[in-house]
Protein backbone atom coordinates (compact mmCIF):
# COMPACT_ATOMS: atom_id res chain seq x y z
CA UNK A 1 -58.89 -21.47 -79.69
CA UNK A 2 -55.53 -20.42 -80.37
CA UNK A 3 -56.21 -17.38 -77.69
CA UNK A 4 -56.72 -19.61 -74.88
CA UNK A 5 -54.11 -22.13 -75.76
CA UNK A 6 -51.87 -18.86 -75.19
CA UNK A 7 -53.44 -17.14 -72.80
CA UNK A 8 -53.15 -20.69 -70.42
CA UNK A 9 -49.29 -21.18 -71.21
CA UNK A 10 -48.73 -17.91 -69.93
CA UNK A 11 -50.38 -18.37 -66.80
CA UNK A 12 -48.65 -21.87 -66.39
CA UNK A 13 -45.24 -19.88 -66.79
CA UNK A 14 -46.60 -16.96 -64.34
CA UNK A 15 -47.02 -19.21 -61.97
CA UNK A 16 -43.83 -21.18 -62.92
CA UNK A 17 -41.64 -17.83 -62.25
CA UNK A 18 -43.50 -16.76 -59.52
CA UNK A 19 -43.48 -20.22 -57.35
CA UNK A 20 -39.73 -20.08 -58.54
CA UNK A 21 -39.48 -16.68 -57.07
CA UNK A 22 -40.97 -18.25 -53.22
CA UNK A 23 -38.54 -20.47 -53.62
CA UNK A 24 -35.41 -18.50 -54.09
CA UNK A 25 -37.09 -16.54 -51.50
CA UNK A 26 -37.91 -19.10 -48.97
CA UNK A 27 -34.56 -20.17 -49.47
CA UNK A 28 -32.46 -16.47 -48.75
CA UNK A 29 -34.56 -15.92 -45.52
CA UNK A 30 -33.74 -19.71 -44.19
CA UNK A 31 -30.45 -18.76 -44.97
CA UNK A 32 -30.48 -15.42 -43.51
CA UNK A 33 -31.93 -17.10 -40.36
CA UNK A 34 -28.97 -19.74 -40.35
CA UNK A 35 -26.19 -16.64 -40.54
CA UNK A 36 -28.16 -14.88 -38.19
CA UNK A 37 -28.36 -17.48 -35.56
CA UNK A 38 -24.52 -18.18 -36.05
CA UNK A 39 -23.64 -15.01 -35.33
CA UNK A 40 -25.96 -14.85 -32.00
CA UNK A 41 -23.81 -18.18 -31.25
CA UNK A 42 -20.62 -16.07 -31.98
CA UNK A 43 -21.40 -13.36 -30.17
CA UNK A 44 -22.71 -15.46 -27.25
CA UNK A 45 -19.21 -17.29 -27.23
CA UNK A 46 -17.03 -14.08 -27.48
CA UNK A 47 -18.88 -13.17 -24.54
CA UNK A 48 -18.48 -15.83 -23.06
CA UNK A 49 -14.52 -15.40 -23.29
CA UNK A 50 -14.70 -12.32 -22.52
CA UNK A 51 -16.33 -12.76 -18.99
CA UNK A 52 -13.92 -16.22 -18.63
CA UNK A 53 -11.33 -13.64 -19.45
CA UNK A 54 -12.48 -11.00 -16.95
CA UNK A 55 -12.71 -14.01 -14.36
CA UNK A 56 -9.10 -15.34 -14.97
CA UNK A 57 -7.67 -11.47 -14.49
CA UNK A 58 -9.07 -11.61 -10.57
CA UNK A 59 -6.18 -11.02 -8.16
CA UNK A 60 -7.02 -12.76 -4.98
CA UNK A 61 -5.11 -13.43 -2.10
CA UNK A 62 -4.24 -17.06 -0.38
CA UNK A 63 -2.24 -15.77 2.60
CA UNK A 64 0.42 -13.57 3.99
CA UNK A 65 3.28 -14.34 6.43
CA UNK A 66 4.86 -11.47 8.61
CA UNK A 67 8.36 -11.38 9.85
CA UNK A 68 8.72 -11.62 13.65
CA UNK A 69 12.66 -11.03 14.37
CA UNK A 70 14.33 -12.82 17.34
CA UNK A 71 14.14 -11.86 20.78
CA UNK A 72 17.66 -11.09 21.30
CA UNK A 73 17.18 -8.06 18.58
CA UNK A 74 14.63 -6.32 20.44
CA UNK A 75 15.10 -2.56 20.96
CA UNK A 76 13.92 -1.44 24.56
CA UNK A 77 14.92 1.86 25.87
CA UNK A 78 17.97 1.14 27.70
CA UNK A 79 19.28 -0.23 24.09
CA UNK A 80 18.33 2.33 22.33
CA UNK A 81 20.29 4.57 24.42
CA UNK A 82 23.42 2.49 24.61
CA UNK A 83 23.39 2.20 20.65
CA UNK A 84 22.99 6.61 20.67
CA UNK A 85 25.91 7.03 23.26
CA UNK A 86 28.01 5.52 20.76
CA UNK A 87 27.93 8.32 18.40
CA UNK A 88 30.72 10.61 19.34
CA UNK A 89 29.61 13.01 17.22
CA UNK A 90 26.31 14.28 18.87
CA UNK A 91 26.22 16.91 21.58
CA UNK A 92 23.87 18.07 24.20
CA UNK A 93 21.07 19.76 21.68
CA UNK A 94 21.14 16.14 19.27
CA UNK A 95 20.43 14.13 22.46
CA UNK A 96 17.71 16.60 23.38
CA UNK A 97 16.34 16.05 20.13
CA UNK A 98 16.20 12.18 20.00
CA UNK A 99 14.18 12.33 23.81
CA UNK A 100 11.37 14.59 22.29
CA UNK A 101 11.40 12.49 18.81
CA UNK A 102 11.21 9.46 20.57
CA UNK A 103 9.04 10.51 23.20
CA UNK A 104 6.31 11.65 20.09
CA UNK A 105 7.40 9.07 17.81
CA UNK A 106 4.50 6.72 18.75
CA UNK A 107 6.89 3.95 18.91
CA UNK A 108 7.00 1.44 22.09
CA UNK A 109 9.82 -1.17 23.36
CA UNK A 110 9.21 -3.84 21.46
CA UNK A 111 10.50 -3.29 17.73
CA UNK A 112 13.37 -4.56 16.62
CA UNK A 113 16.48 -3.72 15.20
CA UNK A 114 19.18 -5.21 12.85
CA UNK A 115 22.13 -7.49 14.53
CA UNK A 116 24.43 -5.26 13.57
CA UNK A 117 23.77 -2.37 15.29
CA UNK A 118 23.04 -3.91 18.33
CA UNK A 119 26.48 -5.34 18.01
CA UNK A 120 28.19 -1.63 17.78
CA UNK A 121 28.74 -2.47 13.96
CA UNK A 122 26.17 0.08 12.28
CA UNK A 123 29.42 2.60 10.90
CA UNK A 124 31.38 -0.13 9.04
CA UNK A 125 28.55 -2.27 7.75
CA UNK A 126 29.59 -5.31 5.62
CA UNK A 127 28.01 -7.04 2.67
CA UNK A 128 28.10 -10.62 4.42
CA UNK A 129 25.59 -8.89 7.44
CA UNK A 130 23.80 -7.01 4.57
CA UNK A 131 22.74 -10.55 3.09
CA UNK A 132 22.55 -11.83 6.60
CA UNK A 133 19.44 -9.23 7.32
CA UNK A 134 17.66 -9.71 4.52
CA UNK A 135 17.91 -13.33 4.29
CA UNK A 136 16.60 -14.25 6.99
CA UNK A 137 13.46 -11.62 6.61
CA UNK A 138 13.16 -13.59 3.48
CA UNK A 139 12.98 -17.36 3.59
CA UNK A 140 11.99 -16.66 7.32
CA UNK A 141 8.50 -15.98 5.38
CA UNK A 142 8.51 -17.76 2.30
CA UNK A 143 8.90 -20.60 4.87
CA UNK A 144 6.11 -19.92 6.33
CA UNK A 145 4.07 -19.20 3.58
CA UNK A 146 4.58 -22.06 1.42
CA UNK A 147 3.84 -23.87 4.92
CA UNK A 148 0.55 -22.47 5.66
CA UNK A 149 -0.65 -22.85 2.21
CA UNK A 150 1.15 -26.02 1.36
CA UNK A 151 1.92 -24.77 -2.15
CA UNK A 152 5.45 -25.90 -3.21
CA UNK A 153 8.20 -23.31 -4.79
CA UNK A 154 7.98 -25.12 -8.10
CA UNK A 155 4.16 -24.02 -8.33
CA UNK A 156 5.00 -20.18 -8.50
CA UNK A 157 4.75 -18.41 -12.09
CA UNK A 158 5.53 -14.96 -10.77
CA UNK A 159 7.52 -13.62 -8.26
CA UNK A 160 8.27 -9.79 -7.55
CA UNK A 161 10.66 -8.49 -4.52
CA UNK A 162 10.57 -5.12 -3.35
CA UNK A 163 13.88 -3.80 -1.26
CA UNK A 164 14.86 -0.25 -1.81
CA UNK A 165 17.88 0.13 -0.47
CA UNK A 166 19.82 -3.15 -1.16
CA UNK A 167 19.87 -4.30 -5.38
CA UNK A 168 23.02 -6.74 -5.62
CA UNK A 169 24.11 -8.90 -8.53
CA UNK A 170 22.38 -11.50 -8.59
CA UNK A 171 19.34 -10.43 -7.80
CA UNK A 172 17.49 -10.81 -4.81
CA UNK A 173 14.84 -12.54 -6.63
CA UNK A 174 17.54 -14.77 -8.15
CA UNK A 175 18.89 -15.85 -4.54
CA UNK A 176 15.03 -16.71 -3.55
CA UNK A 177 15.02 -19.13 -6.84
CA UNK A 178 18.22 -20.36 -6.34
CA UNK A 179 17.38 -21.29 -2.58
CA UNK A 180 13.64 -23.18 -3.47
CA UNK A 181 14.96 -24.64 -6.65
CA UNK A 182 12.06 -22.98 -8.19
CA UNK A 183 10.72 -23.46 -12.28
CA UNK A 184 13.44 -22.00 -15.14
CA UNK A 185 10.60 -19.99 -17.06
CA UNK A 186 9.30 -18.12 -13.65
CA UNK A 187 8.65 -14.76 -13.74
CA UNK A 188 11.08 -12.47 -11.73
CA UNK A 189 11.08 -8.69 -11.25
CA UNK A 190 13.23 -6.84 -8.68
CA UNK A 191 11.65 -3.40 -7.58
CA UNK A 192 14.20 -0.91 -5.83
CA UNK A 193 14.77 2.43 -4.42
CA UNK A 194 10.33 2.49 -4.04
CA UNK A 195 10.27 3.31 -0.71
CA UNK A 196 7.40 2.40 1.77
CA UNK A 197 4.70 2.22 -0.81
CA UNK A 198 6.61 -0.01 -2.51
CA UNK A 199 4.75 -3.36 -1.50
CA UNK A 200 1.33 -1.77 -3.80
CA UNK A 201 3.01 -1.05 -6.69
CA UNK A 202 4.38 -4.47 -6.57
CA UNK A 203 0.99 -6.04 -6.19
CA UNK A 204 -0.55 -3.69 -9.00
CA UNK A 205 3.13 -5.18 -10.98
CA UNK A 206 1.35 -9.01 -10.53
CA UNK A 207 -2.12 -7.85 -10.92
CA UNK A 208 -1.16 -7.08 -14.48
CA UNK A 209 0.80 -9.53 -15.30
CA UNK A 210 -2.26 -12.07 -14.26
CA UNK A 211 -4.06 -10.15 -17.14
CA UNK A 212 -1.89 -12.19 -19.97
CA UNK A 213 -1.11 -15.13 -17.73
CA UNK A 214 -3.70 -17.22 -16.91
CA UNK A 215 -4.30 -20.02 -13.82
CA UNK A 216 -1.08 -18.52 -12.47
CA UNK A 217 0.17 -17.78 -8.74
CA UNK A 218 2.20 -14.75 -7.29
CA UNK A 219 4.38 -13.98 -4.36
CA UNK A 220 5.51 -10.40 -3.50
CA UNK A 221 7.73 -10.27 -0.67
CA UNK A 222 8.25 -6.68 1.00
CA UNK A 223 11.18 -5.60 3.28
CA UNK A 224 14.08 -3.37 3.54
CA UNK A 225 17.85 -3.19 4.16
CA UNK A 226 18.30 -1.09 7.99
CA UNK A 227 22.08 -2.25 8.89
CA UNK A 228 23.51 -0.80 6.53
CA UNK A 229 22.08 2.37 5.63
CA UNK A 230 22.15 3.48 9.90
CA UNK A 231 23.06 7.04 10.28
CA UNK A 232 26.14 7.89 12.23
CA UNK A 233 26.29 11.90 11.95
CA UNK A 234 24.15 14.77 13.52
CA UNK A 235 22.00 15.98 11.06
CA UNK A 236 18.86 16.25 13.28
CA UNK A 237 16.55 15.95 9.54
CA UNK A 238 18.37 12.73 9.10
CA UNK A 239 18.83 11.66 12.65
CA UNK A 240 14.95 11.08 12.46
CA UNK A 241 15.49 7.96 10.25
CA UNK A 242 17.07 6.37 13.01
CA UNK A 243 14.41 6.98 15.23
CA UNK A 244 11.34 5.50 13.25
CA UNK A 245 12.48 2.79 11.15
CA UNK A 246 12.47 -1.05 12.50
CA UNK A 247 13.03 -4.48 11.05
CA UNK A 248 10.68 -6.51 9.65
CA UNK A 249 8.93 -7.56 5.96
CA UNK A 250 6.17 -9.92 4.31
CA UNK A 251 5.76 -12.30 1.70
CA UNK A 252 2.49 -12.70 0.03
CA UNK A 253 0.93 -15.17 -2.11
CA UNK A 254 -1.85 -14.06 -5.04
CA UNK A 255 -3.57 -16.00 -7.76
CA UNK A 256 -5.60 -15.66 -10.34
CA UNK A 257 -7.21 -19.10 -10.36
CA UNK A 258 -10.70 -19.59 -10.26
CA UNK A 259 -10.53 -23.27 -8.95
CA UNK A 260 -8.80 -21.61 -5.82
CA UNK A 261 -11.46 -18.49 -5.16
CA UNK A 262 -12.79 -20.59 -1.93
CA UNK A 263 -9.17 -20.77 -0.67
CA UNK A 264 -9.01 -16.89 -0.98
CA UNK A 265 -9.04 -14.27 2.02
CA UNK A 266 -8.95 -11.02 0.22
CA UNK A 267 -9.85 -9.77 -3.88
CA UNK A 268 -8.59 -7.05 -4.80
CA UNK A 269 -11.26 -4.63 -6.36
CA UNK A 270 -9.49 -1.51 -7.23
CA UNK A 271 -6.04 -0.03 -7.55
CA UNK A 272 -4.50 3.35 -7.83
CA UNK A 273 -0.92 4.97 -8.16
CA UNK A 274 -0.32 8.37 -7.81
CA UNK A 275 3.81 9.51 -8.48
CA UNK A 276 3.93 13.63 -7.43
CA UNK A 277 7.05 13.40 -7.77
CA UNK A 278 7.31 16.68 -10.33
CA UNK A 279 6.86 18.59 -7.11
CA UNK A 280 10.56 20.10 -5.79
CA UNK A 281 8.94 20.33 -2.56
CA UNK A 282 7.39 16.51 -2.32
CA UNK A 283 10.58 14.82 -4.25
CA UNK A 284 12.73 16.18 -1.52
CA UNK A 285 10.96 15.37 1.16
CA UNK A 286 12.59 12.01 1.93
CA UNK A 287 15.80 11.71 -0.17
CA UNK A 288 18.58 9.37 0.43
CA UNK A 289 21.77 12.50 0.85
CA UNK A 290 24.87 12.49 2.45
CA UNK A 291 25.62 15.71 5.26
CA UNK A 292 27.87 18.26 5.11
CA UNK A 293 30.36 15.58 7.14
CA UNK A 294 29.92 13.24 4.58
CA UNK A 295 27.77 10.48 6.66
CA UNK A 296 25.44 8.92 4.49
CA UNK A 297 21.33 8.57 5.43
CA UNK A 298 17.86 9.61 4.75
CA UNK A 299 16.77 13.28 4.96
CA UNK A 300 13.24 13.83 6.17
CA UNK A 301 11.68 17.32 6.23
CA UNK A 302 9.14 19.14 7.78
CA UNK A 303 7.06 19.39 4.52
CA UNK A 304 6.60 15.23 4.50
CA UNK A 305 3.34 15.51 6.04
CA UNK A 306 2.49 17.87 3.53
CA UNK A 307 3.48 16.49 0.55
CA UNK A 308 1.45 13.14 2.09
CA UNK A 309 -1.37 14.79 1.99
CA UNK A 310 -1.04 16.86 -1.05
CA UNK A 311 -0.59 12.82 -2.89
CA UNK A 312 -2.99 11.41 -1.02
CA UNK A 313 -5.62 14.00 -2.36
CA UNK A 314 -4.51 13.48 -5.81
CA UNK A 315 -4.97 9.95 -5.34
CA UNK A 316 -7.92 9.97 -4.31
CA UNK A 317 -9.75 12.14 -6.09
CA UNK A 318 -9.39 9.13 -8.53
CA UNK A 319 -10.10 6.31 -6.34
CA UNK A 320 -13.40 7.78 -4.53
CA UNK A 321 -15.76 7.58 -7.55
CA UNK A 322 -14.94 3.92 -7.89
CA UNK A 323 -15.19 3.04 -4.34
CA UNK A 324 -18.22 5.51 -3.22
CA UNK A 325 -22.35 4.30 -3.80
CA UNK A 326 -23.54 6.40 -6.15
CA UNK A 327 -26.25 8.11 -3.49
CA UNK A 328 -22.95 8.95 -1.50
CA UNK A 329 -21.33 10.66 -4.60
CA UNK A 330 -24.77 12.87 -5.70
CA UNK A 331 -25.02 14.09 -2.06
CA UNK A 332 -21.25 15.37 -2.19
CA UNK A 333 -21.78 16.92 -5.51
CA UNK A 334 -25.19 18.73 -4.47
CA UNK A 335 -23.37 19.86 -1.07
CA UNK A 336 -20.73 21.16 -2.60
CA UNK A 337 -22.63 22.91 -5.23
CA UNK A 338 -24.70 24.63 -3.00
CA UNK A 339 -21.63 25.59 -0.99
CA UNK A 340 -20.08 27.03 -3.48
CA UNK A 341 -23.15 29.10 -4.35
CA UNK A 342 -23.19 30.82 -0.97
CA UNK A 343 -19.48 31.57 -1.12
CA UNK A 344 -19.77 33.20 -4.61
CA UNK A 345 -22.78 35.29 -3.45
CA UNK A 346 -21.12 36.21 -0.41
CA UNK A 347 -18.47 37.04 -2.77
CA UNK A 348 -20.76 39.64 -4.93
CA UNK A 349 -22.10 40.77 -1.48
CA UNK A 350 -18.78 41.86 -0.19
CA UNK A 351 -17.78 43.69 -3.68
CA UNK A 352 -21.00 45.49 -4.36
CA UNK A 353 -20.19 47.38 -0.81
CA UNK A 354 -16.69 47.22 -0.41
CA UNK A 355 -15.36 46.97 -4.22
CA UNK A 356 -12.07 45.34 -5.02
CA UNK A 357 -10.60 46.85 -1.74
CA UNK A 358 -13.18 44.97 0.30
CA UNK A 359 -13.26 41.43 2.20
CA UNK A 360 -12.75 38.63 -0.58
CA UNK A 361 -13.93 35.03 -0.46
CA UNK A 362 -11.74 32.63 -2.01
CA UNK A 363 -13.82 29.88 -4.07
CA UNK A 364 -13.72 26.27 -2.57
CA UNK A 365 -11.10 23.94 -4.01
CA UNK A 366 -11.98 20.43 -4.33
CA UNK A 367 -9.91 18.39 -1.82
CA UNK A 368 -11.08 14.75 -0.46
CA UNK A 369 -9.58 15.34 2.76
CA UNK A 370 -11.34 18.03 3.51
CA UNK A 371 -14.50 18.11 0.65
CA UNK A 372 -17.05 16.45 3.34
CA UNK A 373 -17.29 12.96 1.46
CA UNK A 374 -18.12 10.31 3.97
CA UNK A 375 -15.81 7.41 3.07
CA UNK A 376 -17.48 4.92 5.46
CA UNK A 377 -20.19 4.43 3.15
CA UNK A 378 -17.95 2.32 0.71
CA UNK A 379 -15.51 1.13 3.38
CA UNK A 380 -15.37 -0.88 6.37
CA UNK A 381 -11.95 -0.73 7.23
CA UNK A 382 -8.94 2.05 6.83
CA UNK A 383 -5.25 0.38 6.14
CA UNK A 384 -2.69 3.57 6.65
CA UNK A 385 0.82 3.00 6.78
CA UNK A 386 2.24 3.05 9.67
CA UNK A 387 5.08 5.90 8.93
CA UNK A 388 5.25 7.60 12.12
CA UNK A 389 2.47 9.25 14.56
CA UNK A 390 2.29 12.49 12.08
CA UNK A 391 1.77 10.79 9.28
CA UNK A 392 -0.94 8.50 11.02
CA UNK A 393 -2.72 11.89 12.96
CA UNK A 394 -2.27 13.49 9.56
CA UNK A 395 -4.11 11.20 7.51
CA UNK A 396 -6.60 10.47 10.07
CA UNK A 397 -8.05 13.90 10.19
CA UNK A 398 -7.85 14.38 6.98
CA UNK A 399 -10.19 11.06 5.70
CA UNK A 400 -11.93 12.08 9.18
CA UNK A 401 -11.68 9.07 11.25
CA UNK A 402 -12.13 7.91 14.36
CA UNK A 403 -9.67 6.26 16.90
CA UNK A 404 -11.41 2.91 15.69
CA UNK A 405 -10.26 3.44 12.44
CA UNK A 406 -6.57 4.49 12.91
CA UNK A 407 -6.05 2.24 16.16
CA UNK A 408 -4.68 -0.72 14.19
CA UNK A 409 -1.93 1.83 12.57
CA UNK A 410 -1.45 3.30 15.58
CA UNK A 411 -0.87 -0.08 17.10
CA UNK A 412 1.67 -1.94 14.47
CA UNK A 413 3.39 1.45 14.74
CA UNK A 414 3.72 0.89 18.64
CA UNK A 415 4.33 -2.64 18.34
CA UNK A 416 6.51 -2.92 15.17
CA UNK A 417 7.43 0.44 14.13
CA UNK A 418 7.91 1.63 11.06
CA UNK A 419 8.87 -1.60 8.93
CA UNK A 420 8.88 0.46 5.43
CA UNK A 421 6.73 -1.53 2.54
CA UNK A 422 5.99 -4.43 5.06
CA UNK A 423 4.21 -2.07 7.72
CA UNK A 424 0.86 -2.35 5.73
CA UNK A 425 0.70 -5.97 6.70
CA UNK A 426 0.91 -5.82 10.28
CA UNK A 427 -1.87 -3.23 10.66
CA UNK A 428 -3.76 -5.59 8.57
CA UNK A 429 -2.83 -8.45 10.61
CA UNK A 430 -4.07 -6.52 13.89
CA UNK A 431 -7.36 -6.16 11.97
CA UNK A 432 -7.11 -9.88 11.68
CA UNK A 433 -5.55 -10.77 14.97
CA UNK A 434 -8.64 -8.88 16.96
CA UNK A 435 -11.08 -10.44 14.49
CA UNK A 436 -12.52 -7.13 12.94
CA UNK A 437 -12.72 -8.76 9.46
CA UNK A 438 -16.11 -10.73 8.03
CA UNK A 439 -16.86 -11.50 4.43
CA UNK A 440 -18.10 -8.91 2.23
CA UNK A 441 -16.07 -6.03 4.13
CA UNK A 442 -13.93 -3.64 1.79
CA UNK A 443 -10.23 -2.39 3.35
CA UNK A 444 -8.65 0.66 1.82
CA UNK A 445 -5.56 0.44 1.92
CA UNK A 446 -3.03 3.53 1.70
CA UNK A 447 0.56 3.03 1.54
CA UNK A 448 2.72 6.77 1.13
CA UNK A 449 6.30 6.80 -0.18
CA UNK A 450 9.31 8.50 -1.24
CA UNK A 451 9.41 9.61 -4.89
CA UNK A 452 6.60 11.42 -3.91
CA UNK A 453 3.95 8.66 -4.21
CA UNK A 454 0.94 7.39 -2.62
CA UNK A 455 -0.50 4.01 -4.13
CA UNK A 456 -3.65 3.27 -2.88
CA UNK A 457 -6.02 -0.35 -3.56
CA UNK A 458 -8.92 -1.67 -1.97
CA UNK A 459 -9.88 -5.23 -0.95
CA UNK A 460 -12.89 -7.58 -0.40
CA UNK A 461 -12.77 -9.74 2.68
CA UNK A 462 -13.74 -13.37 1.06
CA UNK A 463 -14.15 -15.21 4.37
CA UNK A 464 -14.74 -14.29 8.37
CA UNK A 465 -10.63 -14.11 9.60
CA UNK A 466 -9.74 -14.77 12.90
CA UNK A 467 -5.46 -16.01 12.20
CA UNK A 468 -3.45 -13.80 15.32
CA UNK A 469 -0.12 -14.79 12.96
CA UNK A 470 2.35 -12.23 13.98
CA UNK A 471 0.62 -11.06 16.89
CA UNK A 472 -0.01 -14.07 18.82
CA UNK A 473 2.20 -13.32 21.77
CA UNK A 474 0.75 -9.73 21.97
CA UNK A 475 -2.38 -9.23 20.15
CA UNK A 476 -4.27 -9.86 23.99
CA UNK A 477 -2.28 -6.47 25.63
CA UNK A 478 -3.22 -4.08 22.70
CA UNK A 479 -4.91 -1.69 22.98
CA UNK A 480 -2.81 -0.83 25.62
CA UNK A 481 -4.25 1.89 28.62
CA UNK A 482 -1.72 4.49 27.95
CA UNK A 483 1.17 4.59 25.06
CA UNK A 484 3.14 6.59 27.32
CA UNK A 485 6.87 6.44 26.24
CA UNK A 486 9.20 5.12 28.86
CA UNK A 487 11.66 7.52 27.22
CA UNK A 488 10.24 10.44 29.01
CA UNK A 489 10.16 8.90 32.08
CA UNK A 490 13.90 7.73 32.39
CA UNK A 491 15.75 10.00 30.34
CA UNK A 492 13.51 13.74 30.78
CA UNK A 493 16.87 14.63 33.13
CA UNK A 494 18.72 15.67 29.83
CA UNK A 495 16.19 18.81 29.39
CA UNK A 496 17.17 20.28 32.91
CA UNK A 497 18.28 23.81 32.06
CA UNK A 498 21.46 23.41 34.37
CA UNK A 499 23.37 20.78 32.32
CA UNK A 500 23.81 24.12 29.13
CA UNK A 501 26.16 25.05 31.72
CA UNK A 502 27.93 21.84 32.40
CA UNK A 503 30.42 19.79 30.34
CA UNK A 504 29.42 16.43 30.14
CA UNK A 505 31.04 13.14 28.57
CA UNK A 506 28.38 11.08 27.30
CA UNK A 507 30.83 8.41 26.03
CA UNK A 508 31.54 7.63 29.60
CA UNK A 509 27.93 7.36 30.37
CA UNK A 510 26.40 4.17 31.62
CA UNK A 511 23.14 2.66 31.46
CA UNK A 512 22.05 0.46 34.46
């Protein structure tokens, strides 16, 4: 009796422990569910941030306002001429010189040039005309832009202004705030002494700065400083200066907003800044010198085109593989591969009969311009700078394009010159103006520089654009025929052999 008595408690406190036991456990594994599902929840939400966070970093743009000077500052030939006589200090051979630059420069008669030079005051420049210039290239189109996009000047968080060769105290960026009236805790960055690719590298300045400042909006605005900086002696490498550059700028607005996307033309998609300037050969290239007389102005070699091109591979070596479909990019490699095969068997070929002292094949070096990759696959549209017709030609064959391609560089070259950092923008607004640009398209754009740099981005057209903005009045006569220069035609006298023998006055010289 006493046995089973015994034997029954301790199955009552068996089963005691053991539904004690499925308790406990029952109760760990709801709990393990509960911290289980939180952290899917946490996870979910930091993911969540993270692609709000990703989505607040965009860098779109809302507009972009060119500089048109006045009419009375045009530069046809028979000014340009007038404004060379007055150098006393060029002979025969410098005037030579300027016909055939001019005559290839790719420039036409309708840039412009600063009031002071047309006024005979380009060798004693004075502050007052300094400010005068860049002024009115400024609020000329910051007007305009805060027009167009009816945004007012208390609105902007960041503003950046690129000039290279003017930096005065106070800033130029504190003369913009002071004449808007704009927000105390705006932020202001002056970029100088960039040169023409300045205008990226201020963009890629914003485009970071968006990335720890959210809902914000941007201006850049992009010019340069000609009247004072003109070159008065007879350095033919720095004569060329003269020749190429022309006023003009751009202000541009960006944001980062979200709530503004469907306001947006272009998004920026990819960015890339290559500095080469540890290269002698490149960092000299185009160097702000004074000549042996001591006349102050820009020295441009014959290795510019060079150096471009040496950058421009660099920096794109880089930006292909992000811009490139990935079909695009295993064709290249298995090209190139096999290309390289052939070369190093015809390599063995040539030493197994001919030994070291026989024909040698130099291995392929991998070089964008010139690897085969087809760029057109990843982009619609090709933005070069407009520097001069070299630099254009150079970078033309080099990416391989076609006159399609490089005709809207070609034509803001013709039409506007070389404008420094705001030459980008009129290309781009001749790809507007003739209404080459529908949604979805992707523009590379390739700005080249002194230093030596080339910063290169890319963009994604939001929206069909059809705006002619700066080229309104002329946007209907380009493509013109024939960019024949007018130079040639009036002024090819000056290469007749018999005038080496003759003494001539030039200051006396009048243009009808």
């Amino acid at each position: 009796m006493s046995v089973s008595i015994y034997r029954e408690t301790l199955t009552l406190e068996i089963n005691h422990k053991y539904s004690s036991s499925k308790n406990s456990f029952q109760v760990m594994e709801y709990l393990l569910k509960i911290l289980c599902l939180f952290s899917l929840l946490y996870s979910i939400l930091q993911l969540f941030k993270l692609i709000l966070k990703r989505r607040n970093q965009s860098c779109y743009m809302l507009a972009y306002e060119c500089f048109k000077p006045k009419e009375e500052t045009k530069l046809n030939t028979d000014t340009c001429v007038r404004i060379v006589l007055r150098n006393r200090n060029l002979g025969l051979d410098e005037f030579r010189f300027l016909l055939k630059t001019m005559v290839s420069s790719g420039i036409g008669e309708n840039t412009y040039c600063p009031k002071n030079v047309l006024e005979g005051r380009e060798a004693c420049p004075s502050l007052k005309g300094t400010y005068e210039e860049i002024d009115e290239i400024m609020f000329d189109t910051l007007d305009g832009l805060f027009k167009k996009t009816r945004f007012s000047p208390s609105e902007i968080d960041i503003l950046v202004v690129n000039v290279s060769l003017f930096s005065p105290i106070p800033s130029l960026t504190s003369r913009i705030i002071n004449r808007y009236k704009m927000r105390e805790d705006v932020k202001v960055f002056n970029l100088a002494g960039m040169g023409c690719s300045a205008s990226v590298a201020a963009i890629d300045l914003v485009q970071q700065l968006f990335k720890t400042h959210e809902n914000s909006l941007g201006i850049v605005v992009s010019t340069e400083d000609l009247g004072s900086h003109w070159y008065c002696g007879k350095d033919k490498k720095m004569m060329l200066s003269n020749c190429l550059f022309r006023s003009g700028g751009c202000s541009m607005l960006f944001t980062n907003k979200m709530e503004l996307k469907h306001k947006a033309i272009l998004k920026l998609k990819h960015m890339e800044r290559t500095q080469y300037g540890a290269d002698d050969e490149a960092y000299n290239c185009c160097i702000q010198v004074e000549d042996e007389e001591g006349f102050a102005g820009f020295r441009l070699t014959k290795s510019l085109v060079k150096s471009a091109a040496k950058a421009l591979t660099v920096n794109l070596q880089t930006m292909v593989p992000k811009i490139l479909p990935l079909w695009e990019l295993v064709r290249f490699f298995t090209v190139s591969l096999c290309n390289s095969m052939k070369k190093i068997q015809l390599e063995n070929i040539f030493s197994l009969f001919f030994g070291h002292g026989g024909k040698t094949v130099k291995k392929p070096i991998f070089n964008v311009l010139g690897g085969g990759i087809n760029l057109k696959t990843g982009i619609e549209h090709f933005c070069v700078h407009p520097g001069g017709k070299a630099v254009v030609d150079g970078v033309g064959k080099g990416l391989k394009l076609n006159d399609y391609d490089l005709e809207p560089a070609r034509m803001a070259l013709h039409r506007w010159g070389n404008t420094s950092a705001g030459g980008l923008w009129y290309v781009l607004g001749y790809m507007e103006a003739k209404k080459r640009l529908k949604k979805g398209d992707r523009i590379l754009m390739i700005s080249l520089g002194a230093g030596f740099k080339c910063n290169s981005c890319v963009w994604e057209v939001m929206k069909d654009l059809s705006d002619t903005n700066v080229w309104k009045d002329s946007i209907e006569s380009y493509p013109p025929p024939l960019l024949n220069n007018p130079f040639k035609e009036k002024f090819n006298w000056i290469n007749d052999d018999f005038l080496s023998f003759v003494r001539l006055d030039f200051s006396r010289m009048k243009i009808d």
